[in-house]
C-alpha atoms as a PDB file:
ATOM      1  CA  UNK A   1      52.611 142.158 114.942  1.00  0.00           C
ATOM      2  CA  UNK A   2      54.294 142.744 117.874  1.00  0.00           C
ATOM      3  CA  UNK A   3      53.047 145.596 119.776  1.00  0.00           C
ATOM      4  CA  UNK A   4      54.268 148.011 122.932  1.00  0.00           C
ATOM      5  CA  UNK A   5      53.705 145.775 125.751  1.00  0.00           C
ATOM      6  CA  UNK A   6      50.441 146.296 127.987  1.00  0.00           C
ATOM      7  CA  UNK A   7      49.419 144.689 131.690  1.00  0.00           C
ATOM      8  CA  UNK A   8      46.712 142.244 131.187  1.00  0.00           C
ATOM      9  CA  UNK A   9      45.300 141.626 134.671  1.00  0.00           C
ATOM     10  CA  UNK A  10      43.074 138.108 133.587  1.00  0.00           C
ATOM     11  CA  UNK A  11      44.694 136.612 131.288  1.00  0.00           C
ATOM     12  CA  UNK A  12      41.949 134.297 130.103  1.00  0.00           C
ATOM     13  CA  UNK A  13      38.656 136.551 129.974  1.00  0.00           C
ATOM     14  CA  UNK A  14      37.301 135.508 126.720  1.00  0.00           C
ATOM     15  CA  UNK A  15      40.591 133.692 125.457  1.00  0.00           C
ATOM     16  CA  UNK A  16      41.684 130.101 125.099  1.00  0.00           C
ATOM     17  CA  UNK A  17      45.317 129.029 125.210  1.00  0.00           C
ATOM     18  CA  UNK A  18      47.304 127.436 122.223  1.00  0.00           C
ATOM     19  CA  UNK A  19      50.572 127.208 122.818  1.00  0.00           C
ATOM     20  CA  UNK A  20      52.321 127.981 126.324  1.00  0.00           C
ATOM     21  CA  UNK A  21      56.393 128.179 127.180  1.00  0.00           C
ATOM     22  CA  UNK A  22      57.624 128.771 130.816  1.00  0.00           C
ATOM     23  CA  UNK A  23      57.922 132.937 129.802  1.00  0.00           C
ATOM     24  CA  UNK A  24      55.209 133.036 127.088  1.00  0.00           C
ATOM     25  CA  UNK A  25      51.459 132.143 126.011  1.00  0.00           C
ATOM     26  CA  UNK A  26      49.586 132.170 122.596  1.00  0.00           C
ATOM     27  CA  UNK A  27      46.076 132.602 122.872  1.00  0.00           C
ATOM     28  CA  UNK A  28      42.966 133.036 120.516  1.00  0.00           C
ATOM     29  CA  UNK A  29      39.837 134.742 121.233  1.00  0.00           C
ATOM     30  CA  UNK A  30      36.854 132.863 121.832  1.00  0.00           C
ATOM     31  CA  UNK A  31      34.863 132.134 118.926  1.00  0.00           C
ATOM     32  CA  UNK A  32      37.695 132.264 116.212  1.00  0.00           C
ATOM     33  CA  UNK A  33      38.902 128.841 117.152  1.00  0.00           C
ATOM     34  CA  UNK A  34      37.572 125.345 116.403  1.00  0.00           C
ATOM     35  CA  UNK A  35      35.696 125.193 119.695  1.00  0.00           C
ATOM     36  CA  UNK A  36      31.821 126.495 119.167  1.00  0.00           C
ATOM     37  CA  UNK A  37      30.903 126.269 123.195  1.00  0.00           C
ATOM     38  CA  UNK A  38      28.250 128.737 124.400  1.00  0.00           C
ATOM     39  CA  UNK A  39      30.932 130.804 125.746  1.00  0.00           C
ATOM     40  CA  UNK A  40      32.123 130.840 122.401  1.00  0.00           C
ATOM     41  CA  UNK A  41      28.997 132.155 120.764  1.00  0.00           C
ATOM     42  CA  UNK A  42      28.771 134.897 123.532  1.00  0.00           C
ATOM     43  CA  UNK A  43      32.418 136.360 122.985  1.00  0.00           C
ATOM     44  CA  UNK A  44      31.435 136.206 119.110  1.00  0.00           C
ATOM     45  CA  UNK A  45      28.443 137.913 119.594  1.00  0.00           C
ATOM     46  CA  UNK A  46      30.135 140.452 121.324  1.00  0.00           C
ATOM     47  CA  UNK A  47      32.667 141.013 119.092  1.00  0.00           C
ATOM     48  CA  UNK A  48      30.181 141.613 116.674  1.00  0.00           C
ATOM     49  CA  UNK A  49      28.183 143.614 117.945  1.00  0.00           C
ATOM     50  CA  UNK A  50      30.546 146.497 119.447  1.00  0.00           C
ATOM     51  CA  UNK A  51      32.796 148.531 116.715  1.00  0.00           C
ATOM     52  CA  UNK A  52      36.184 148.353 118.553  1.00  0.00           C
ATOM     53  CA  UNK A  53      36.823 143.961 118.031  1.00  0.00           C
ATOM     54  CA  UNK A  54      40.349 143.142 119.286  1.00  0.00           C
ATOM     55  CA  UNK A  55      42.862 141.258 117.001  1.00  0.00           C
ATOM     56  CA  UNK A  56      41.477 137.043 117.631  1.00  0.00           C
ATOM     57  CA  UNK A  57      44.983 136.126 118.441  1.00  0.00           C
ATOM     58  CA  UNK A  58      47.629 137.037 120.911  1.00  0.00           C
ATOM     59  CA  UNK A  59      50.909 136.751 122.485  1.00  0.00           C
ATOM     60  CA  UNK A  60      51.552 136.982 126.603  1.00  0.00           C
ATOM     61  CA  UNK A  61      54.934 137.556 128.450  1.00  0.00           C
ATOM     62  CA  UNK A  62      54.469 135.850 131.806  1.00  0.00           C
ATOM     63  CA  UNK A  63      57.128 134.931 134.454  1.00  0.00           C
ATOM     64  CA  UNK A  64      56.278 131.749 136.688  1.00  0.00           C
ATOM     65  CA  UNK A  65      55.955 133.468 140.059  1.00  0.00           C
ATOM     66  CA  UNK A  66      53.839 136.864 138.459  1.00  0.00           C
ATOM     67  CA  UNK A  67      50.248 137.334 138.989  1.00  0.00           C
ATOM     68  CA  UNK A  68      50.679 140.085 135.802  1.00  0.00           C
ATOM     69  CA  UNK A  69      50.821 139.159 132.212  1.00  0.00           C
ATOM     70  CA  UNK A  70      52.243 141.784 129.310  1.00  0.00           C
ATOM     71  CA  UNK A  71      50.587 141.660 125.960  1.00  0.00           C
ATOM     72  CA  UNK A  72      53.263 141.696 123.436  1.00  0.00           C
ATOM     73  CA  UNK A  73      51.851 140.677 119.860  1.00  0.00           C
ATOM     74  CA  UNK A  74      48.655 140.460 118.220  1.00  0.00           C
ATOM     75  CA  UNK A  75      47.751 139.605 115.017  1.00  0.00           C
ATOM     76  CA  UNK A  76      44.792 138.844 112.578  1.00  0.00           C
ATOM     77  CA  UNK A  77      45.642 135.375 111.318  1.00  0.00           C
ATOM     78  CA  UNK A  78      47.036 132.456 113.257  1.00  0.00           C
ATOM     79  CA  UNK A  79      49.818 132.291 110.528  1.00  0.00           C
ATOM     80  CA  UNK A  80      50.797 135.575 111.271  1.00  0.00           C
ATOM     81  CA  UNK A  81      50.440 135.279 115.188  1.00  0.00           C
ATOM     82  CA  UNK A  82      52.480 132.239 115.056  1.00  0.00           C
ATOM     83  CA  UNK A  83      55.428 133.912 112.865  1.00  0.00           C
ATOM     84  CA  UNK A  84      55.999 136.578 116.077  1.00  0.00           C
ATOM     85  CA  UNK A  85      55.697 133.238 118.259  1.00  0.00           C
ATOM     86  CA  UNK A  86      58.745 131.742 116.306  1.00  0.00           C
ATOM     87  CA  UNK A  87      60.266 135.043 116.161  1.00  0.00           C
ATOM     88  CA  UNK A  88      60.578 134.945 119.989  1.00  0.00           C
ATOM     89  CA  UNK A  89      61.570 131.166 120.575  1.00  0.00           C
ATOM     90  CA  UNK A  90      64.689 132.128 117.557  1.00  0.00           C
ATOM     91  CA  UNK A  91      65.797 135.780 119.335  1.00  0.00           C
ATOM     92  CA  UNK A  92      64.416 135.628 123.182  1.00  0.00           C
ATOM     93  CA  UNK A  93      63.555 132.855 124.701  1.00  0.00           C
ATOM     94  CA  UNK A  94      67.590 131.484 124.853  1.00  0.00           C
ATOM     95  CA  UNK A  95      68.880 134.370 126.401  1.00  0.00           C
ATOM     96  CA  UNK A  96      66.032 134.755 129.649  1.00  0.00           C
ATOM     97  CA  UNK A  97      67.939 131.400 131.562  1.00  0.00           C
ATOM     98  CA  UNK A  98      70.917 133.750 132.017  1.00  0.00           C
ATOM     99  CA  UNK A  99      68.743 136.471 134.084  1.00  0.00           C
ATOM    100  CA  UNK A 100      69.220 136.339 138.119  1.00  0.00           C
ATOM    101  CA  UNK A 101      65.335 137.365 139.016  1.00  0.00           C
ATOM    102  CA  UNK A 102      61.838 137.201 136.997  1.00  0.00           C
ATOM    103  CA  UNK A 103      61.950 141.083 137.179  1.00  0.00           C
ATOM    104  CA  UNK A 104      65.354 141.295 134.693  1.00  0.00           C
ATOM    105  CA  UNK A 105      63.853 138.886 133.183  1.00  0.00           C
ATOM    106  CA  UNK A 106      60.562 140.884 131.956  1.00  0.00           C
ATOM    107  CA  UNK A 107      62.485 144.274 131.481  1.00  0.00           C
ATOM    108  CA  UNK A 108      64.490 142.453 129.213  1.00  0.00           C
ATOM    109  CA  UNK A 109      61.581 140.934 127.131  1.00  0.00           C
ATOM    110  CA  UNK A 110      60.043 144.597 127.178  1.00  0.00           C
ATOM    111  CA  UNK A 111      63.435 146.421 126.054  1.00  0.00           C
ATOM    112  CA  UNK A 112      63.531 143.589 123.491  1.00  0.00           C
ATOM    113  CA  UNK A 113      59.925 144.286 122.037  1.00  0.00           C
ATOM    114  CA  UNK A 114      60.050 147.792 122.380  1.00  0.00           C
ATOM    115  CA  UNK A 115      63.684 148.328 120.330  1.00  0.00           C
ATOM    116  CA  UNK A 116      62.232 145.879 118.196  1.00  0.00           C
ATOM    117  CA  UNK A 117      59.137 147.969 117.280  1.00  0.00           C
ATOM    118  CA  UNK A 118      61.704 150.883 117.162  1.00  0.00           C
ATOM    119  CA  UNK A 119      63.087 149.593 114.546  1.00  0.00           C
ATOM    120  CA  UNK A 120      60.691 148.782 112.516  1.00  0.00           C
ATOM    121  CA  UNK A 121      58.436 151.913 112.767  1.00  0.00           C
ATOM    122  CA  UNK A 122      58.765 154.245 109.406  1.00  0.00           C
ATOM    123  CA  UNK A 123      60.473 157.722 109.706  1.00  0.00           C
ATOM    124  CA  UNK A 124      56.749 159.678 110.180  1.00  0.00           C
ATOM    125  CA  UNK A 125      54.042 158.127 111.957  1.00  0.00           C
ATOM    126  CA  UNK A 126      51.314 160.933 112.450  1.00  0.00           C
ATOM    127  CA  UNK A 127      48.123 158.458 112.507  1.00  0.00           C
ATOM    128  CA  UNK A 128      45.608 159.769 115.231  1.00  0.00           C
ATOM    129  CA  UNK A 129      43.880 157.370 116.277  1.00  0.00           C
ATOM    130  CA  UNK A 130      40.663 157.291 113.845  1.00  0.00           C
ATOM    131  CA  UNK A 131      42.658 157.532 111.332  1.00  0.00           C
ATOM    132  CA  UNK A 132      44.441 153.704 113.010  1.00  0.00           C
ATOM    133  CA  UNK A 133      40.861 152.355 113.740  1.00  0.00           C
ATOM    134  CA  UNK A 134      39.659 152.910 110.204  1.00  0.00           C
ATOM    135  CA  UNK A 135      42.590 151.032 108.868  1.00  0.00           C
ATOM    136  CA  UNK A 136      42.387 148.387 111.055  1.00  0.00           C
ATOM    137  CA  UNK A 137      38.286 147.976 110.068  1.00  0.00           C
ATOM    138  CA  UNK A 138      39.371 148.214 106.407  1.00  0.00           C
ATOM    139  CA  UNK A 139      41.656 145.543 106.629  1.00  0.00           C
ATOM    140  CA  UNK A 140      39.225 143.096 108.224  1.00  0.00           C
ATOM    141  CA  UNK A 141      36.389 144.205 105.879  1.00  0.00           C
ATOM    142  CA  UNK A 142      38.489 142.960 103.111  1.00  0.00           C
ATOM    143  CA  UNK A 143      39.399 139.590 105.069  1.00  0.00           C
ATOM    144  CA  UNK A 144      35.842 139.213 106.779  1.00  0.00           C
ATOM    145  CA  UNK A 145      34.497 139.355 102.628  1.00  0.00           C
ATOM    146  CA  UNK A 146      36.835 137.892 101.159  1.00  0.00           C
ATOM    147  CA  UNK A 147      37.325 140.698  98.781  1.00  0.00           C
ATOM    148  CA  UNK A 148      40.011 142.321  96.946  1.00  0.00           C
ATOM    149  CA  UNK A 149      43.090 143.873  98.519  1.00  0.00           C
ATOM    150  CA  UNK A 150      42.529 147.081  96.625  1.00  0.00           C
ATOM    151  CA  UNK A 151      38.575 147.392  97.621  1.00  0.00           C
ATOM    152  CA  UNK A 152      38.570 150.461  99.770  1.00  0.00           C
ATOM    153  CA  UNK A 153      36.106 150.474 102.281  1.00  0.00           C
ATOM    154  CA  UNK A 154      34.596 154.144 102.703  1.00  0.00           C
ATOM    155  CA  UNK A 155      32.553 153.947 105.578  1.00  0.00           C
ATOM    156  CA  UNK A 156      30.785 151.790 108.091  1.00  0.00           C
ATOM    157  CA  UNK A 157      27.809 151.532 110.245  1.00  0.00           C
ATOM    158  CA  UNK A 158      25.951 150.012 113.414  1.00  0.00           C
ATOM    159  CA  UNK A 159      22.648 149.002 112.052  1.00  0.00           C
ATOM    160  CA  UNK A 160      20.194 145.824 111.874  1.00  0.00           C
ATOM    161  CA  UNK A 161      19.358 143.157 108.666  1.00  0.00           C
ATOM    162  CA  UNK A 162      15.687 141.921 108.507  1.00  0.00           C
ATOM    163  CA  UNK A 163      16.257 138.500 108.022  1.00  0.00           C
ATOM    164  CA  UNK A 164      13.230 136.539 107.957  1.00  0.00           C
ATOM    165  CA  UNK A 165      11.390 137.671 110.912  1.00  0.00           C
ATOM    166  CA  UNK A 166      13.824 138.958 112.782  1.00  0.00           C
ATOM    167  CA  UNK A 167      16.487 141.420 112.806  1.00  0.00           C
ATOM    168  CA  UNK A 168      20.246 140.806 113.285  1.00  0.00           C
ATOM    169  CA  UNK A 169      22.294 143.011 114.857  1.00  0.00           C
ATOM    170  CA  UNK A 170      25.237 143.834 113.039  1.00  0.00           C
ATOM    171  CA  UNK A 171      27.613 146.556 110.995  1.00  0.00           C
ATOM    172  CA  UNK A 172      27.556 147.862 107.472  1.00  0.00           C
ATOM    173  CA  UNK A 173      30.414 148.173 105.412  1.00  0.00           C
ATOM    174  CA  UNK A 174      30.289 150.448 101.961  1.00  0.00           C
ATOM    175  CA  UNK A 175      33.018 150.413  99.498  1.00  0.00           C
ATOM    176  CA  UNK A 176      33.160 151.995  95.990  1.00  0.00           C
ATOM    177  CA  UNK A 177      32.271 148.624  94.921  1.00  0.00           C
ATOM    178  CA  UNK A 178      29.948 147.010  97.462  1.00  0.00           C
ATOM    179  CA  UNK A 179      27.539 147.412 100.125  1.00  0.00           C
ATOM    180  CA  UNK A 180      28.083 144.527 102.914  1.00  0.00           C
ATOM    181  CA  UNK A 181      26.702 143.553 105.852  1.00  0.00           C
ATOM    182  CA  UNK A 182      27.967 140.816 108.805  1.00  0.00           C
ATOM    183  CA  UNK A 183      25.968 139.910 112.248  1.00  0.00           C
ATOM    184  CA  UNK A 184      27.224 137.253 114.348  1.00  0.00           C
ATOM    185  CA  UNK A 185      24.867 136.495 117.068  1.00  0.00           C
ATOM    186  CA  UNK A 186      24.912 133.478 119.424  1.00  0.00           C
ATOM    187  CA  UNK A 187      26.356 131.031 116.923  1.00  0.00           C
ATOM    188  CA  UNK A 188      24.391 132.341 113.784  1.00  0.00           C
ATOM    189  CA  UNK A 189      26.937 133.956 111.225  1.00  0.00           C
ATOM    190  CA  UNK A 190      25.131 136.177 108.852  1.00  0.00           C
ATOM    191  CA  UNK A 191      26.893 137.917 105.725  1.00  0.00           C
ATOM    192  CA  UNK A 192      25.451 139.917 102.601  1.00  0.00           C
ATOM    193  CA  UNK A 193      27.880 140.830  99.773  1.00  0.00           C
ATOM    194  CA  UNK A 194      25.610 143.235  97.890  1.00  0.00           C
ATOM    195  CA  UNK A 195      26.888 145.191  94.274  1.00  0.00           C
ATOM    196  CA  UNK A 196      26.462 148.543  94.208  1.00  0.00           C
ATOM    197  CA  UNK A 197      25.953 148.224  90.077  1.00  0.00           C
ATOM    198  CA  UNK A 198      23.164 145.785  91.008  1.00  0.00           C
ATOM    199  CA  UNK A 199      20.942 147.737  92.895  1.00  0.00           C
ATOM    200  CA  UNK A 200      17.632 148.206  91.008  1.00  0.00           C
ATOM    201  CA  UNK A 201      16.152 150.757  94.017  1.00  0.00           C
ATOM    202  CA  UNK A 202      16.707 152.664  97.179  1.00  0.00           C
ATOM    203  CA  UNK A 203      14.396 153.754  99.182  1.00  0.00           C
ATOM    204  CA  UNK A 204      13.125 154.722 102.610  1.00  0.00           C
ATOM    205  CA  UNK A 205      10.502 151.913 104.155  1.00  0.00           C
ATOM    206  CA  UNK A 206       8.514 152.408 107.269  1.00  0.00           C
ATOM    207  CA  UNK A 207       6.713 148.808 106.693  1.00  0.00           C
ATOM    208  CA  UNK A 208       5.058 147.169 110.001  1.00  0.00           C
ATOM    209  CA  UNK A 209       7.895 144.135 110.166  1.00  0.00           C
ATOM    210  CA  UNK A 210      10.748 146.999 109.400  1.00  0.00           C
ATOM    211  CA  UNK A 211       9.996 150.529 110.690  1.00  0.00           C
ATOM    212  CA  UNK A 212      11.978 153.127 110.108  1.00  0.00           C
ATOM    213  CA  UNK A 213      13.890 150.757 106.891  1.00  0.00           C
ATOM    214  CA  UNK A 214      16.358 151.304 104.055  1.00  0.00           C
ATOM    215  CA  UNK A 215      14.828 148.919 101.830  1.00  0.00           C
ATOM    216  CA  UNK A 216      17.899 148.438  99.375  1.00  0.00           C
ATOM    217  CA  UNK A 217      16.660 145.868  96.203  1.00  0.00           C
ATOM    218  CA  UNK A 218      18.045 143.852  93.857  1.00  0.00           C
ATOM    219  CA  UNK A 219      16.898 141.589  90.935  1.00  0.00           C
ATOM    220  CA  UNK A 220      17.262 138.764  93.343  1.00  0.00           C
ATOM    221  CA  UNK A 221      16.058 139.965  96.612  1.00  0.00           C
ATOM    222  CA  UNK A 222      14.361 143.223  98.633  1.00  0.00           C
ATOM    223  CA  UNK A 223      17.102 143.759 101.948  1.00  0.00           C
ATOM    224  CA  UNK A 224      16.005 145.838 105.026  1.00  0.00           C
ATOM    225  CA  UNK A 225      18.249 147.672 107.031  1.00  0.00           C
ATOM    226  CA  UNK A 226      17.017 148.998 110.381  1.00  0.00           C
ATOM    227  CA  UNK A 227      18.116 150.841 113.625  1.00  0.00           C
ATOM    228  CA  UNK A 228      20.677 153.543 112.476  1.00  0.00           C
ATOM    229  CA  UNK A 229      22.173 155.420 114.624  1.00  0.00           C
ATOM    230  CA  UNK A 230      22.920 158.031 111.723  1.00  0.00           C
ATOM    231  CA  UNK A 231      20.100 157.495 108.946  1.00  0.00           C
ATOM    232  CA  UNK A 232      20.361 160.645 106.792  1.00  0.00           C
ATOM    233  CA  UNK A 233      24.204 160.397 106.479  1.00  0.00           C
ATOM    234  CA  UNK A 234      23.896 156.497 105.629  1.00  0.00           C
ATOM    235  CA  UNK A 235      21.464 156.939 103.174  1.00  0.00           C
ATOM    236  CA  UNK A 236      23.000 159.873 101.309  1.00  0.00           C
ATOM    237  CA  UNK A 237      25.899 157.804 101.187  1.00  0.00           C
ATOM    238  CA  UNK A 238      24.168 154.738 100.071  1.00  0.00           C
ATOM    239  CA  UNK A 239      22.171 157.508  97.082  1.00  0.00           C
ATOM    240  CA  UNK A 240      26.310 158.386  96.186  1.00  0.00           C
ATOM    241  CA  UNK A 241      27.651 155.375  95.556  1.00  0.00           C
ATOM    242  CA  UNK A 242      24.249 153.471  93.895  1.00  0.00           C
ATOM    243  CA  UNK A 243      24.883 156.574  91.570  1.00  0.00           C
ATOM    244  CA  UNK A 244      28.912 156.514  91.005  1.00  0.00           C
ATOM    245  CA  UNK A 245      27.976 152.669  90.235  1.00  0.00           C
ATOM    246  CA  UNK A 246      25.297 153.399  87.602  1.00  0.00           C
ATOM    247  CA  UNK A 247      27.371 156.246  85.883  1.00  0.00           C
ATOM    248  CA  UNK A 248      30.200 153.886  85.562  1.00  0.00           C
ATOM    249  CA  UNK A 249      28.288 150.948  83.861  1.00  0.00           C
ATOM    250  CA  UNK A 250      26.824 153.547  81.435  1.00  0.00           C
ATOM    251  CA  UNK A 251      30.252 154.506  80.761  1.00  0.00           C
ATOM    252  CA  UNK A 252      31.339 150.950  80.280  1.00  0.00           C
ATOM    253  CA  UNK A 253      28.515 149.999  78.115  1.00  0.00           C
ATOM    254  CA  UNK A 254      28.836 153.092  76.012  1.00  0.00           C
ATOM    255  CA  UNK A 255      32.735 152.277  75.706  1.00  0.00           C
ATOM    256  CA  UNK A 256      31.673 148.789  74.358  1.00  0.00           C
ATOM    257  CA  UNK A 257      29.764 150.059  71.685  1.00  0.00           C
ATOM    258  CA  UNK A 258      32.218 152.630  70.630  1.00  0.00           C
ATOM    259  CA  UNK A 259      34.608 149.623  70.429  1.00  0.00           C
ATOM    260  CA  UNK A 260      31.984 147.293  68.160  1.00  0.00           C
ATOM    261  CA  UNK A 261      31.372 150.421  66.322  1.00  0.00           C
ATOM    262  CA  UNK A 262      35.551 150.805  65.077  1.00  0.00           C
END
């Protein structure tokens, strides 16, 4: 997706290069390439830790003699990344020879991006910018899980999964569907994909190993979630949708036997 272009002062903070051209560069971020370095593991942890995780791949406008690099594109996938990439090379790259100076040459790639963007941008656009972050969390909560395109996420939180002995610092994710939960910390990549129709209790634990819990359990397993930064509102939340869940496989049982009945 290509995007309004920004200054990036270091262009390889956390990022390792792919592809390069004499005016461009396609990067991904640390940790979402085949490399698994320690420097890898940190960015990852990072990334998982803090709400805000940029896109893992990237597109830079450089010129040869510039200390300055313009983000132009970003993108979730590496197929997707690499479309804008061939976008550029197809309706750019031929014309920037013809330019006198570097500096023509980078208001040109600008004007380009930015018409480009322009044109592509629907009649109303009123998104604030929650509304822009939630969508963009949504849409890797469905990717990250490997869910549905239709599963809506409804909220998310910054909270910790007992595991073993030791907690893992991670984020939450609730859907109408599905309570989730995804930690990656120095190398170790932890997911839970937990039904909502499954859960056989909720409670609240204050157990030695997991003060101040939400013990969430299922036929198969007892899960502790830990270090909330808002507790009450999770767990209501968590009390909604365990209930939404259970009224809608009484409905679908009931439905079953009506149907067995005729």
């Amino acid at each position: 997706m290509f995007i309004k272009p920004e200054e990036v002062l270091i262009a390889n903070a956390f990022w390792e290069t792919e592809e390069t051209s004499i005016y461009f560069v396609l990067q991904h971020r640390k940790g979402h390439g085949k490399s698994k370095g320690l420097s890898d593991m940190f960015v990852g942890t990072l990334d998982s830790i803090f709400d805000k995780k940029p896109p893992p791949y990237r597109i830079l406008h450089q010129t040869p003699s510039s200390e300055v690099y313009h983000m132009i594109a970003c993108a979730m996938t590496r197929k997707e990344i690499l479309e804008d990439w061939e976008w550029l090379f197809e309706n750019v790259s031929g014309t920037l020879g013809s330019f006198e100076n570097e500096d023509e040459i980078t208001d040109f790639v600008q004007c380009k991006i930015e018409s480009l963007i322009a044109s592509r941008q629907k009649p109303i656009d009123i998104e604030d910018e929650d509304t822009k972050d939630f969508r963009a969390t949504s849409y890797r909560f469905v990717r990250l899980f490997n869910l549905p395109r239709d599963e809506k996420l409804v909220n998310y939180y910054s909270c910790s999964y007992w595991k073993g002995k030791f907690p893992r610092q991670g984020w939450m994710y609730f859907s109408l569907n599905f309570c989730c939960f995804h930690s990656f910390i120095l190398g170790h990549d932890t997911k839970e994909i937990i039904r909502w129709s499954d859960v056989k209790e909720l409670a609240k634990s204050n157990s030695f190993l997991a003060p101040d819990s939400i013990k969430l359990v299922t036929r198969e397993k007892e899960y502790f979630f830990t270090m909330f930064l808002k507790k009450a509102e999770t767990y209501a939340l968590m009390e909604q949708l365990v209930d939404i869940a259970m009224k809608r496989l009484i409905d679908d049982k009931r439905d079953t036997i009506v149907i067995k009945n005729c």
